[in-house]
C-alpha atoms as a PDB file:
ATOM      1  CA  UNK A   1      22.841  56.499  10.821  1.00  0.00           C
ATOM      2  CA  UNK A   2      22.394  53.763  13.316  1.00  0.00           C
ATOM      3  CA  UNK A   3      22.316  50.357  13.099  1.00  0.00           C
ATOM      4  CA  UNK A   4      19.113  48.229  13.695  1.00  0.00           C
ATOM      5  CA  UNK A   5      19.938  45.622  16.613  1.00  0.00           C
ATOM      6  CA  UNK A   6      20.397  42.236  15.221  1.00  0.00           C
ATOM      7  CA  UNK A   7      18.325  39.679  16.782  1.00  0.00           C
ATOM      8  CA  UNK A   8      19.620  36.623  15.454  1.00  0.00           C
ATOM      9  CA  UNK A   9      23.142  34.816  14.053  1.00  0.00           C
ATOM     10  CA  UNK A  10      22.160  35.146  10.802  1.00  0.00           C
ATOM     11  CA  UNK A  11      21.443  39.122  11.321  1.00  0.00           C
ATOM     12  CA  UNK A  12      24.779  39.348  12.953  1.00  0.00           C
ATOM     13  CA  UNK A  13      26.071  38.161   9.834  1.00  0.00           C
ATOM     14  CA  UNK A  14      24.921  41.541   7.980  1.00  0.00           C
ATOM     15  CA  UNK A  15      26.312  43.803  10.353  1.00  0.00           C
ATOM     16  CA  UNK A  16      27.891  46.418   7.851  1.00  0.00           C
ATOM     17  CA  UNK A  17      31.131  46.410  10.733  1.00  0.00           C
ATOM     18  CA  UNK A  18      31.634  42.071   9.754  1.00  0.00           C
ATOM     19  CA  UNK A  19      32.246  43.589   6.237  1.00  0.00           C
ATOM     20  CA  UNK A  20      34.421  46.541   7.461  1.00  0.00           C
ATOM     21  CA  UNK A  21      37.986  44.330   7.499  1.00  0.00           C
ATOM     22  CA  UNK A  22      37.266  42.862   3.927  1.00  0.00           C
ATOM     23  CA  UNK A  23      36.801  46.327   2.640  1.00  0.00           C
ATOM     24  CA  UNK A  24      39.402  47.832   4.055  1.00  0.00           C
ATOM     25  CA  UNK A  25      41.873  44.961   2.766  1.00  0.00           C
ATOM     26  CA  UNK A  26      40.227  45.294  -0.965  1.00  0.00           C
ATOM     27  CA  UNK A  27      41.336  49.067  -1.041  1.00  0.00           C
ATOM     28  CA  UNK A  28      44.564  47.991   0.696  1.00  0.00           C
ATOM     29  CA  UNK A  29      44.951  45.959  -2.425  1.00  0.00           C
ATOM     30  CA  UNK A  30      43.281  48.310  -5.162  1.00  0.00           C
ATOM     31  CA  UNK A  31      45.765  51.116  -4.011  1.00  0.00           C
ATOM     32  CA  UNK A  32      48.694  48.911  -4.989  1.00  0.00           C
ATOM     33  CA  UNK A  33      46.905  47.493  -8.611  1.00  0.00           C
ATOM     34  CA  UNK A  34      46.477  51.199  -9.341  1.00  0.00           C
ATOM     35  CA  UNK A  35      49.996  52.209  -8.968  1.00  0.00           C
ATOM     36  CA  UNK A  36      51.124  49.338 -10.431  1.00  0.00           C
ATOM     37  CA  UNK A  37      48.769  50.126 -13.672  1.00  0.00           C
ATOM     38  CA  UNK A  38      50.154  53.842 -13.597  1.00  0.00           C
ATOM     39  CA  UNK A  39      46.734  55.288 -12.842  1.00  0.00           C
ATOM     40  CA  UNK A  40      48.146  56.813  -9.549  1.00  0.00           C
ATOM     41  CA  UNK A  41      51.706  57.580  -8.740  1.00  0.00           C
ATOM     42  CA  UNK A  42      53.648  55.991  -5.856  1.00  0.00           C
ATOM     43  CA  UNK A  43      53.815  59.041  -4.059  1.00  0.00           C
ATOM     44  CA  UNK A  44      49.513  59.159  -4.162  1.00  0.00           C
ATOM     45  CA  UNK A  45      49.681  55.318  -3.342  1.00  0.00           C
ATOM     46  CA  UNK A  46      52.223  56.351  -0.566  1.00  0.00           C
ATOM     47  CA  UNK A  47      49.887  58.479   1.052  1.00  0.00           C
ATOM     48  CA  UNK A  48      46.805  56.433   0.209  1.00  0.00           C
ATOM     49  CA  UNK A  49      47.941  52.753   1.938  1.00  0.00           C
ATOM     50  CA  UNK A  50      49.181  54.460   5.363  1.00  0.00           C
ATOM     51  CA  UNK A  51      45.429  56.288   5.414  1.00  0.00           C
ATOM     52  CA  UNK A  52      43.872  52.562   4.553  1.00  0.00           C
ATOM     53  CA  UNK A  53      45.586  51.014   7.473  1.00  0.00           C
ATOM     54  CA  UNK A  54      44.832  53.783   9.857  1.00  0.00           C
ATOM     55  CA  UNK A  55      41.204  53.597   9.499  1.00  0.00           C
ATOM     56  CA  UNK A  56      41.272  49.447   9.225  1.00  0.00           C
ATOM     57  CA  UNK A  57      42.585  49.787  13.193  1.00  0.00           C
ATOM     58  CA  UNK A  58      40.268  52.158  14.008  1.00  0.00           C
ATOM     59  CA  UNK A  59      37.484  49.859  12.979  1.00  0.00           C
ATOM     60  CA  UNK A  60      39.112  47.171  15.063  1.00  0.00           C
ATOM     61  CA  UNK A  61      39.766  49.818  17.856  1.00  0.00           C
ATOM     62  CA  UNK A  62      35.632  50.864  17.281  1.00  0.00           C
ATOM     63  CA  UNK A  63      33.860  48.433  15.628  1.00  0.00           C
ATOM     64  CA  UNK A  64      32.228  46.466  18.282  1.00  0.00           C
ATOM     65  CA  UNK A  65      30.250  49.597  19.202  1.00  0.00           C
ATOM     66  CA  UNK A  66      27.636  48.719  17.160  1.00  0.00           C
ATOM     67  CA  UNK A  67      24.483  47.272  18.959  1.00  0.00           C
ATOM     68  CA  UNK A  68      25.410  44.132  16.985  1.00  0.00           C
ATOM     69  CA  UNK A  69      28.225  43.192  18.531  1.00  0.00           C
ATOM     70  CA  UNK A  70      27.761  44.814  22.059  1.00  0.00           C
ATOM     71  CA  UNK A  71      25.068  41.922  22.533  1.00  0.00           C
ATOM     72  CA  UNK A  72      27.859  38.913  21.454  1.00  0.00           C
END
């Protein structure tokens, strides 16, 4: 799937990778809410947060790849 080139600021603005970083710091959160609730244990949640933060610096290592942000 590729995305569309954004034209304009307000396109930019929708570029699926702006959203990436608040995602990635919801499930960041979410892991930690679940453990807390007993619905995971801390060894899932132990494995889960490293795994979060991996892919939130790969996004920040990759994200500006998109034809969205190459033209910034």
């Amino acid at each position: 799937m590729t995305t569309p080139e954004c034209k304009t600021p307000e396109e930019k603005k929708c570029c699926p990778c702006r959203k990436m970083p608040a995602l990635f710091l919801i499930l960041f959160g979410f892991t930690f809410l679940l453990r807390e609730a007993g619905f995971i244990s801390q060894h899932v949640a132990g494995l889960i947060w490293p795994c979060i933060v991996i892919l939130a610096g790969a996004q920040l290592m990759f994200g500006h790849l998109c034809k969205c942000c190459k033209t910034e």
